[in-house]
Protein backbone atom coordinates (compact mmCIF):
# COMPACT_ATOMS: atom_id res chain seq x y z
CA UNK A 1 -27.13 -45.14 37.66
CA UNK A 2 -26.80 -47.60 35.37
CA UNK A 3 -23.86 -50.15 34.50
CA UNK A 4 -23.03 -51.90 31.41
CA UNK A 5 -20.35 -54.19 33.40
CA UNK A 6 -22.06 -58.07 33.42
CA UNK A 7 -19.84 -58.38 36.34
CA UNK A 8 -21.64 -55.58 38.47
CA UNK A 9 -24.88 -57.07 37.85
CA UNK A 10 -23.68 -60.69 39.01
CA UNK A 11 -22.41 -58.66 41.88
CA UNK A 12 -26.38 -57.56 42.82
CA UNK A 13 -27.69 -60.86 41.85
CA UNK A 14 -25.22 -62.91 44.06
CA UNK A 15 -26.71 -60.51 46.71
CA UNK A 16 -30.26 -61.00 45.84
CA UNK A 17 -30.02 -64.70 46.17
CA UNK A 18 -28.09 -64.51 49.45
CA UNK A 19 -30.72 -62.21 50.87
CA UNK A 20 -34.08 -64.63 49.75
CA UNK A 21 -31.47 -67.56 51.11
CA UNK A 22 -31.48 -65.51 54.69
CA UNK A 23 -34.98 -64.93 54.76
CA UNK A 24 -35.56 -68.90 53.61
CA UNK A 25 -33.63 -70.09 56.09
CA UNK A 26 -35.56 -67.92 58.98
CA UNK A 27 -38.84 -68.59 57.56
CA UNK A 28 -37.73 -72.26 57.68
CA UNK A 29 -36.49 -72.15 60.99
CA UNK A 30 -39.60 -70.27 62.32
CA UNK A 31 -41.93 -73.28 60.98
CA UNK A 32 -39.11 -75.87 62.39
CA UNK A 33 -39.98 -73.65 66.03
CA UNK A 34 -43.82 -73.87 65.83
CA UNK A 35 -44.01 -77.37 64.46
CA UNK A 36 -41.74 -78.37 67.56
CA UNK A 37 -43.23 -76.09 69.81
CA UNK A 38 -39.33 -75.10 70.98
CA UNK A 39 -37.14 -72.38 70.06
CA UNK A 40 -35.23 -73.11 67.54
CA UNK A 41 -31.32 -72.21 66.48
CA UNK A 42 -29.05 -72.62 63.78
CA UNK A 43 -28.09 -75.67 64.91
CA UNK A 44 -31.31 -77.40 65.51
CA UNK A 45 -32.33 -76.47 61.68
CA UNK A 46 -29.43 -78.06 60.69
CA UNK A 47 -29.94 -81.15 62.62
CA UNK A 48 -33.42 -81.11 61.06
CA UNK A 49 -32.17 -80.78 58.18
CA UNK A 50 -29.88 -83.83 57.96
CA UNK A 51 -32.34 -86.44 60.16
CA UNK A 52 -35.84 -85.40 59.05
CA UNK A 53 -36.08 -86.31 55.35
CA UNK A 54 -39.69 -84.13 54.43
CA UNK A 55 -38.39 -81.64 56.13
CA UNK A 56 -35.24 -81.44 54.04
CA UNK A 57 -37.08 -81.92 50.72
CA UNK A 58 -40.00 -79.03 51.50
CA UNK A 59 -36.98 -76.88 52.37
CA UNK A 60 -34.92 -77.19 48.91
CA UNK A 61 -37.71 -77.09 47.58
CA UNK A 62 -38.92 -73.83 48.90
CA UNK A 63 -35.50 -72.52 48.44
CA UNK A 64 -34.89 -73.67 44.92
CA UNK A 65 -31.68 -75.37 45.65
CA UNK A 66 -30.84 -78.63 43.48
CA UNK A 67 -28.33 -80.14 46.04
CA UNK A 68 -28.65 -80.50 49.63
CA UNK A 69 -24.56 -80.52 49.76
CA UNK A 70 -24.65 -76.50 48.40
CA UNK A 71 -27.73 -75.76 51.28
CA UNK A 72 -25.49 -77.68 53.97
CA UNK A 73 -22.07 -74.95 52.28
CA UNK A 74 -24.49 -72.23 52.62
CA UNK A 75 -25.32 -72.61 56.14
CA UNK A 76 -21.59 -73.16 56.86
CA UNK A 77 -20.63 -69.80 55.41
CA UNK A 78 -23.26 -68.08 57.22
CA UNK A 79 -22.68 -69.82 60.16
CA UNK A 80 -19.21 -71.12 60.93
CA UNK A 81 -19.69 -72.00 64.46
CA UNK A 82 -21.77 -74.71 63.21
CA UNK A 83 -18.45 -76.39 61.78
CA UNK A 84 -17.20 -76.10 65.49
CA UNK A 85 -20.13 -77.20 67.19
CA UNK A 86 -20.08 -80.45 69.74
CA UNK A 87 -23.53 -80.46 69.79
CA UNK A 88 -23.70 -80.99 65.73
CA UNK A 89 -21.20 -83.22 65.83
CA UNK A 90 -22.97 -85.39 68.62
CA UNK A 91 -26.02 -85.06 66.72
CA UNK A 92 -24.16 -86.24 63.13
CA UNK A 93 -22.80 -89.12 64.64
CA UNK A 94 -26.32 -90.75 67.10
CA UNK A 95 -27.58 -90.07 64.08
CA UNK A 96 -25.35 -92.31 61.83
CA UNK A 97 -25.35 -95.05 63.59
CA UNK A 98 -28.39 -96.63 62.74
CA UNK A 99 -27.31 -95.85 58.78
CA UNK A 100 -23.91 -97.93 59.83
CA UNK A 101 -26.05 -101.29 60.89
CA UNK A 102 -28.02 -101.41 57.86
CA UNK A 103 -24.63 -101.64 55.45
C-alpha cells in the first residue's frame, strides 16, 4: 500500500535509523567484548565511549552521527537505567578527575 502522507514516510525512516542505530550499537559492543576479551554491557560501551577517544571517533563514525552529545541521548533513550546507574556515575567522575587537574 502506498501513502502519499510525508509524515508516514518520516514515520518508517525514523524507524529505519533506530533499527541500523540498534544493530550499530551491538556490533560496536561485540568488537568493545573481543578487543577486551570480557563481556561487555551497556554500561561498559558507554564508559568506552566517554574515556577511550578512538574508540569514540571509529564509532560515530561507523554510525554516521555528527555529535557525540545525540549518540550519548540515544543510548539514554534506549537505555534508561544507564541514567540511574552507580557504576556510570563512579566511572564519569574517576574519570574526570584527571581532566579537573589539568584546568
Amino acid at each position: 500500500m502506498y501513502h502519499d502522507d510525508i509524515d508516514y514516510a518520516q514515520d518508517h525512516t525514523h524507524t529505519i535509523a533506530d533499527r541500523e542505530l540498534d544493530e550499530i550499537i551491538l556490533r560496536m559492543g561485540s568488537l568493545l567484548s573481543i578487543l577486551n576479551n570480557k563481556k561487555t554491557n551497556q554500561v561498559k560501551l558507554l564508559i568506552a565511549l566517554v574515556r577511550d577517544d578512538e574508540f569514540r571517533h571509529w564509532f560515530l563514525e561507523i554510525a554516521d552521527i555528527d555529535s557525540f552529545q545525540y549518540l550519548i541521548r540515544c543510548l539514554m533513550d534506549k537505555y534508561p537505567t544507564l541514567c540511574k546507574s552507580k557504576v556510570v556515575t563512579g566511572a564519569l567522575i574517576r574519570g574526570n578527575k584527571p581532566r579537573k587537574n589539568t584546568l
